[in-house]
C-alpha atoms as a PDB file:
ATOM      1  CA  UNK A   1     116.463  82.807  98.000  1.00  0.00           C
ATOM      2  CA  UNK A   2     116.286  86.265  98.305  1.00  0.00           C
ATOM      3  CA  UNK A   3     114.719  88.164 101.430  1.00  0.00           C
ATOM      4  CA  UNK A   4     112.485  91.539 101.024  1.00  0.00           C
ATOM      5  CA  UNK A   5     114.133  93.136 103.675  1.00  0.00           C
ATOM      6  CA  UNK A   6     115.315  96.711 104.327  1.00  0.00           C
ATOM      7  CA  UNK A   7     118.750  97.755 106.193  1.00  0.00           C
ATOM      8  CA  UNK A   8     119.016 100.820 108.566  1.00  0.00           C
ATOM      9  CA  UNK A   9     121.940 101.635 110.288  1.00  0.00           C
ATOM     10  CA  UNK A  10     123.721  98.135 109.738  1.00  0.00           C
ATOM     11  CA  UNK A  11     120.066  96.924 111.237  1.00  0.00           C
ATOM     12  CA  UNK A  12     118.513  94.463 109.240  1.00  0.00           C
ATOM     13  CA  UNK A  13     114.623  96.030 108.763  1.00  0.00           C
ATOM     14  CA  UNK A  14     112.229  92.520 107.775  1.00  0.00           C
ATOM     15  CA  UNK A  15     108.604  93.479 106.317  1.00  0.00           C
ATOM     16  CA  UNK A  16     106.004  92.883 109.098  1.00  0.00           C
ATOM     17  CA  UNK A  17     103.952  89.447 108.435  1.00  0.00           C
ATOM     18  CA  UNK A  18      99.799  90.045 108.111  1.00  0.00           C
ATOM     19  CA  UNK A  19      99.209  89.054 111.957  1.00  0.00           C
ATOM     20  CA  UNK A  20     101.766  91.679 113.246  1.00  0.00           C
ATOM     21  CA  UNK A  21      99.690  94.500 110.811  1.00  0.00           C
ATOM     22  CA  UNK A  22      96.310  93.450 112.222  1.00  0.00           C
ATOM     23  CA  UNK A  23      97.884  93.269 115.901  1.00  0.00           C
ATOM     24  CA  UNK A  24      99.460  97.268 115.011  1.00  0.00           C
ATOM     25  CA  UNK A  25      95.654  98.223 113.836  1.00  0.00           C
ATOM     26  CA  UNK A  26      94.076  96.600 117.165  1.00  0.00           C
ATOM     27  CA  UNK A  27      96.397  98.378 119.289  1.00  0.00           C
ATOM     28  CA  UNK A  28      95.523 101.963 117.610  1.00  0.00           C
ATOM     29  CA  UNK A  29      91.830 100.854 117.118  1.00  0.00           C
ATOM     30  CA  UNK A  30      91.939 100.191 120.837  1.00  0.00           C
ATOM     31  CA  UNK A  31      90.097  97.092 120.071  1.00  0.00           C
ATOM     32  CA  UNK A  32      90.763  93.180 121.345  1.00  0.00           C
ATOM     33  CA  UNK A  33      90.965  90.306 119.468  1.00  0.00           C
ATOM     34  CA  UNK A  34      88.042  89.134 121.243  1.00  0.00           C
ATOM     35  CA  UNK A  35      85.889  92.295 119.913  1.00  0.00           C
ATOM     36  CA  UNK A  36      87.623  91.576 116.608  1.00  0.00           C
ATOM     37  CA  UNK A  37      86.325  87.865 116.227  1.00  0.00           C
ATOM     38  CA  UNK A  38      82.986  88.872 117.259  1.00  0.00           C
ATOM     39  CA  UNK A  39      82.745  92.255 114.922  1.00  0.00           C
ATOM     40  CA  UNK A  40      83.977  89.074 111.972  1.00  0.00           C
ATOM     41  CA  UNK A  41      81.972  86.423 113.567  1.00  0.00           C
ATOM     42  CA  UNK A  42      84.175  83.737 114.090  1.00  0.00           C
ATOM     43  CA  UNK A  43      85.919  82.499 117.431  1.00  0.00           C
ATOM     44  CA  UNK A  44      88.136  84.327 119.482  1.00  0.00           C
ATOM     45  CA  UNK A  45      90.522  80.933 119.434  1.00  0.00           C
ATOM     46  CA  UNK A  46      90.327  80.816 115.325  1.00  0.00           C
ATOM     47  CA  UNK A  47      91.225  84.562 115.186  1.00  0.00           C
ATOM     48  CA  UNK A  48      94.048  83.693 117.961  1.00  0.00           C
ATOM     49  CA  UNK A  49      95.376  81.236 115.582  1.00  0.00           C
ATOM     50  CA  UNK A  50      95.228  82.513 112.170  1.00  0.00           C
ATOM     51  CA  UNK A  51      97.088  85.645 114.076  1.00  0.00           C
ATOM     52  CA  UNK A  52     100.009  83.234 115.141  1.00  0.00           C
ATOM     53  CA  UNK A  53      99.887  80.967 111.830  1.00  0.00           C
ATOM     54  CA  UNK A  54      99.565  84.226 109.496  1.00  0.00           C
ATOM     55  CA  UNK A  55      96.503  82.262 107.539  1.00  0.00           C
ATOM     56  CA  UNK A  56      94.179  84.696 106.579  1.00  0.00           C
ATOM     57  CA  UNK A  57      91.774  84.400 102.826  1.00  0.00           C
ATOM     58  CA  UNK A  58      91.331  87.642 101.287  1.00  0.00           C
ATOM     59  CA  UNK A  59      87.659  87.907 102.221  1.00  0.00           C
ATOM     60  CA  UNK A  60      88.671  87.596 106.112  1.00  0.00           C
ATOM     61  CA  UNK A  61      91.251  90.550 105.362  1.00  0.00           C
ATOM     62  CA  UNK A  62      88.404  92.560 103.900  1.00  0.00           C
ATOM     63  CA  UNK A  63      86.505  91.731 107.203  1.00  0.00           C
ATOM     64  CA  UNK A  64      88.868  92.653 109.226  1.00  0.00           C
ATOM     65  CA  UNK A  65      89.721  95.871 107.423  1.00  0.00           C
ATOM     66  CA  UNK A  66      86.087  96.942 107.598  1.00  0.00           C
ATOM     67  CA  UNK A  67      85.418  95.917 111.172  1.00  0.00           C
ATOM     68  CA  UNK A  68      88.635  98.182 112.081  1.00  0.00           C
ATOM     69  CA  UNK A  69      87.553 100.905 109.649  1.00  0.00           C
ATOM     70  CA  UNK A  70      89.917 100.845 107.040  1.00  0.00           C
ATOM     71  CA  UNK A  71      90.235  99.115 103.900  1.00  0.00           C
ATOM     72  CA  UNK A  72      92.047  95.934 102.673  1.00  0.00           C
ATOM     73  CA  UNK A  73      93.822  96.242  99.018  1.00  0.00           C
ATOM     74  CA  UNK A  74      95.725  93.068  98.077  1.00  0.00           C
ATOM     75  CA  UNK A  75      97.270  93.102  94.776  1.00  0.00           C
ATOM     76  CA  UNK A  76      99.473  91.546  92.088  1.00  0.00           C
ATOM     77  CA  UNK A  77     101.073  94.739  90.470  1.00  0.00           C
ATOM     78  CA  UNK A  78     102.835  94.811  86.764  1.00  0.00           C
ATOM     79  CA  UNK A  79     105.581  96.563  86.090  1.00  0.00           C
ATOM     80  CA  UNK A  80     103.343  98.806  83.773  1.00  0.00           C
ATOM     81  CA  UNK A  81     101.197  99.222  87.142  1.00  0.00           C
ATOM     82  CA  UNK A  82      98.794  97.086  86.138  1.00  0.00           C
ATOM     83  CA  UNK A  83      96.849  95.485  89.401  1.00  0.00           C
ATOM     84  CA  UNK A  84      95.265  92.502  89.210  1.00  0.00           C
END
């Protein structure tokens, strides 16, 4: 198996899951999780453990990306940059 995973200065650099992204974007949105769950109305213990378990569907990403004002783009990309 072979890890997606950057080295810097003999430090071994792993790709941040989808809960530590949306944790980054709360922090700099100044936001909770509890405002979070509410803003995608679900529970503030369903968020808490989708968070931990990394489980998200696409359309809870795109909720989450508009209810922290950004934008959600998941993709399969070609090498002929085809995105599907």
């Amino acid at each position: 198996m072979k890890l997606n995973c950057l080295y810097y200065n003999w430090v071994i650099i792993m790709p941040l899951t989808m809960g530590e992204k949306i944790r980054i974007l709360l922090k700099r949105k100044k936001m909770t999780i509890a405002e979070l769950a509410a803003a995608i109305e679900t529970s503030n213990q369903n968020l808490s453990n989708k968070l931990t378990r990394d489980n998200f569907s696409e359309k809870e990403l795109h909720q989450i990306a508009s209810a922290l004002g950004c934008r959600y783009e998941g993709f399969f990309i070609f090498e002929d940059n085809e995105r599907i």
